[in-house]
C-alpha atoms as a PDB file:
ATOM      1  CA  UNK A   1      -7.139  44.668  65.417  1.00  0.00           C
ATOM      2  CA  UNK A   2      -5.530  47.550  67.005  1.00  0.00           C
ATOM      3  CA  UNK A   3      -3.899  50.040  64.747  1.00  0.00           C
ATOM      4  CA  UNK A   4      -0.355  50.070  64.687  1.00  0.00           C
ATOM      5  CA  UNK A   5       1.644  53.560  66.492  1.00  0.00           C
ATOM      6  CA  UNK A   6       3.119  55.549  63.849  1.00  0.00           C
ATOM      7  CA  UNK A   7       6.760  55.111  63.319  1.00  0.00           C
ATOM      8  CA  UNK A   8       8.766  57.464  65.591  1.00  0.00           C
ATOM      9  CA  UNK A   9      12.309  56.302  64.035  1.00  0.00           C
ATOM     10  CA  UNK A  10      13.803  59.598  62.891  1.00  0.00           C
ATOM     11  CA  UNK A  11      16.157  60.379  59.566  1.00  0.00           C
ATOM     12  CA  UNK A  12      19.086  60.832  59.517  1.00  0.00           C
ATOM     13  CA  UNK A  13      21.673  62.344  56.791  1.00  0.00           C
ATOM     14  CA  UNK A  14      24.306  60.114  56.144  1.00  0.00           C
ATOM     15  CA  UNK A  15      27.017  62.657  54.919  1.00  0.00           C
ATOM     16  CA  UNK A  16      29.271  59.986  53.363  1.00  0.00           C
ATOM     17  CA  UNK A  17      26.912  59.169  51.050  1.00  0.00           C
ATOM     18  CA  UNK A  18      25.335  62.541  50.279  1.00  0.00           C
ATOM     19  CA  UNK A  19      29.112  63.554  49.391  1.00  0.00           C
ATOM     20  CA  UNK A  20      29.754  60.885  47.221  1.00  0.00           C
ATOM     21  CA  UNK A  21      26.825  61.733  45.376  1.00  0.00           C
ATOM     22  CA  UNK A  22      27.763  65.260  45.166  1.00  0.00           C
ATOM     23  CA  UNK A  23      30.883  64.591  43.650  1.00  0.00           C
ATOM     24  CA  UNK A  24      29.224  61.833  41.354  1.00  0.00           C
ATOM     25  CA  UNK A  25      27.387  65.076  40.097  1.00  0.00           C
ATOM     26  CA  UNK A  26      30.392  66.964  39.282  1.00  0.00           C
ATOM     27  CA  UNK A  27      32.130  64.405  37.693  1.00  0.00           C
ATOM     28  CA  UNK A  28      28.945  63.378  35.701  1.00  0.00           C
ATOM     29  CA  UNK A  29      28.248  67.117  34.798  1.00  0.00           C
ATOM     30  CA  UNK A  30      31.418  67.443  33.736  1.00  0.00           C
ATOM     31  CA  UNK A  31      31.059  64.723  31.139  1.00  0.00           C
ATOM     32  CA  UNK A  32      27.437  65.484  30.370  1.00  0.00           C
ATOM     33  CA  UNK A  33      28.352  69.083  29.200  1.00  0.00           C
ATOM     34  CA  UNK A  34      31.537  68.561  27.994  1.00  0.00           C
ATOM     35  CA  UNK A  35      29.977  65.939  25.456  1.00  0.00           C
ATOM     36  CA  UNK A  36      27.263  68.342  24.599  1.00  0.00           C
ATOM     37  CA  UNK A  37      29.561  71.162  24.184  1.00  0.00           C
ATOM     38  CA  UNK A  38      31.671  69.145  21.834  1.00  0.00           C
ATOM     39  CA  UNK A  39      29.038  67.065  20.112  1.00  0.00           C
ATOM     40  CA  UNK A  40      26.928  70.371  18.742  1.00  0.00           C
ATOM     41  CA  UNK A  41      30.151  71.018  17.456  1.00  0.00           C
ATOM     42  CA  UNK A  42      30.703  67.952  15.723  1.00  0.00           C
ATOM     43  CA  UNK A  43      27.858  67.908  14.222  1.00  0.00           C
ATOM     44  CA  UNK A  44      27.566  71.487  13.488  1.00  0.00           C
ATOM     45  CA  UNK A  45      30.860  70.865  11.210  1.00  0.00           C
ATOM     46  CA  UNK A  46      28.703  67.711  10.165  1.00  0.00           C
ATOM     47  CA  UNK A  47      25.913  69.297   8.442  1.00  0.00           C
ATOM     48  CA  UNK A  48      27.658  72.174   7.967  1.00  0.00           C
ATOM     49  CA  UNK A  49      25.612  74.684  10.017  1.00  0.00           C
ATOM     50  CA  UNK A  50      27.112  78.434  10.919  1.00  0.00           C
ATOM     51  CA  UNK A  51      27.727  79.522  14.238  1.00  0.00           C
ATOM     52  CA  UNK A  52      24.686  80.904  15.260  1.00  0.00           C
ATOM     53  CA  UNK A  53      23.510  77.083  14.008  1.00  0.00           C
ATOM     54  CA  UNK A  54      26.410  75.480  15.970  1.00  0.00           C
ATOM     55  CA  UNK A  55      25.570  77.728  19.365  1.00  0.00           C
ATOM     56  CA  UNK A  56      22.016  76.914  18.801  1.00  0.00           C
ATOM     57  CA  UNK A  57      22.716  73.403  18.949  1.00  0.00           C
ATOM     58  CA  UNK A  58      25.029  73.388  21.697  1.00  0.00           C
ATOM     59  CA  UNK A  59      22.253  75.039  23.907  1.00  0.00           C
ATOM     60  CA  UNK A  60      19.618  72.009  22.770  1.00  0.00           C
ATOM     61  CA  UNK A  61      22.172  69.609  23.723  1.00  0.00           C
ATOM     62  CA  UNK A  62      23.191  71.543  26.994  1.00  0.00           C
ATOM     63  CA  UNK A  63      19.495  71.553  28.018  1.00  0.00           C
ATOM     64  CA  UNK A  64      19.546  68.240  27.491  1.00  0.00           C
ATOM     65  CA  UNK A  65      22.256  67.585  29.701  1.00  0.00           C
ATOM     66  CA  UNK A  66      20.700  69.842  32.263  1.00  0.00           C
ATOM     67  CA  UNK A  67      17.608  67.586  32.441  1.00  0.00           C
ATOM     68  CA  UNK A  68      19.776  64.317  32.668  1.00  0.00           C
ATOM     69  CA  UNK A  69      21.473  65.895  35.115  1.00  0.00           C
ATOM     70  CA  UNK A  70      18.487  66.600  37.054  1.00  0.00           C
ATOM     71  CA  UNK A  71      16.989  63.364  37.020  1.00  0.00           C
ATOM     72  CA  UNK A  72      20.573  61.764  38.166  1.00  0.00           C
ATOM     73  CA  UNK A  73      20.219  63.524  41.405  1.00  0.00           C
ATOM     74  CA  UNK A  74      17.041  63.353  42.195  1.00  0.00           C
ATOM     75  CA  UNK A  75      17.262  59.930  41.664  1.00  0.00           C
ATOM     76  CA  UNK A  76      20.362  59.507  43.847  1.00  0.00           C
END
């Protein structure tokens, strides 16, 4: 058996798609930070943490939403 040519077919961007997942992003982000912004609050009141507690726990939950974040588009 002969081996096969490599494939020559070239890629190309299909901008449609790469700005609908752009704007997926934002509008994901959006929620994703909002919520974490707001929930460390929540729950900051919750347990009743002070604000050095509360801002502490905002960042924890905005790192979290950075990594979600991350994975959504590289995924996309």
């Amino acid at each position: 058996m002969s081996p096969q040519p490599a494939s020559t077919s070239s890629r190309e961007i299909v901008w449609p798609s790469v700005i609908t997942v752009i704007s997926a992003a934002i509008l994901i982000g959006a929620e994703v930070f909002g919520a974490a912004f707001a929930g460390g609050w929540a729950l900051a009141i919750l347990f009743g943490l002070n604000d050095t507690s509360a801002h502490i726990l905002q960042a924890v939950l905005f790192a979290i939403g950075v990594m979600i974040m991350v994975s959504f588009i590289r995924t996309a």
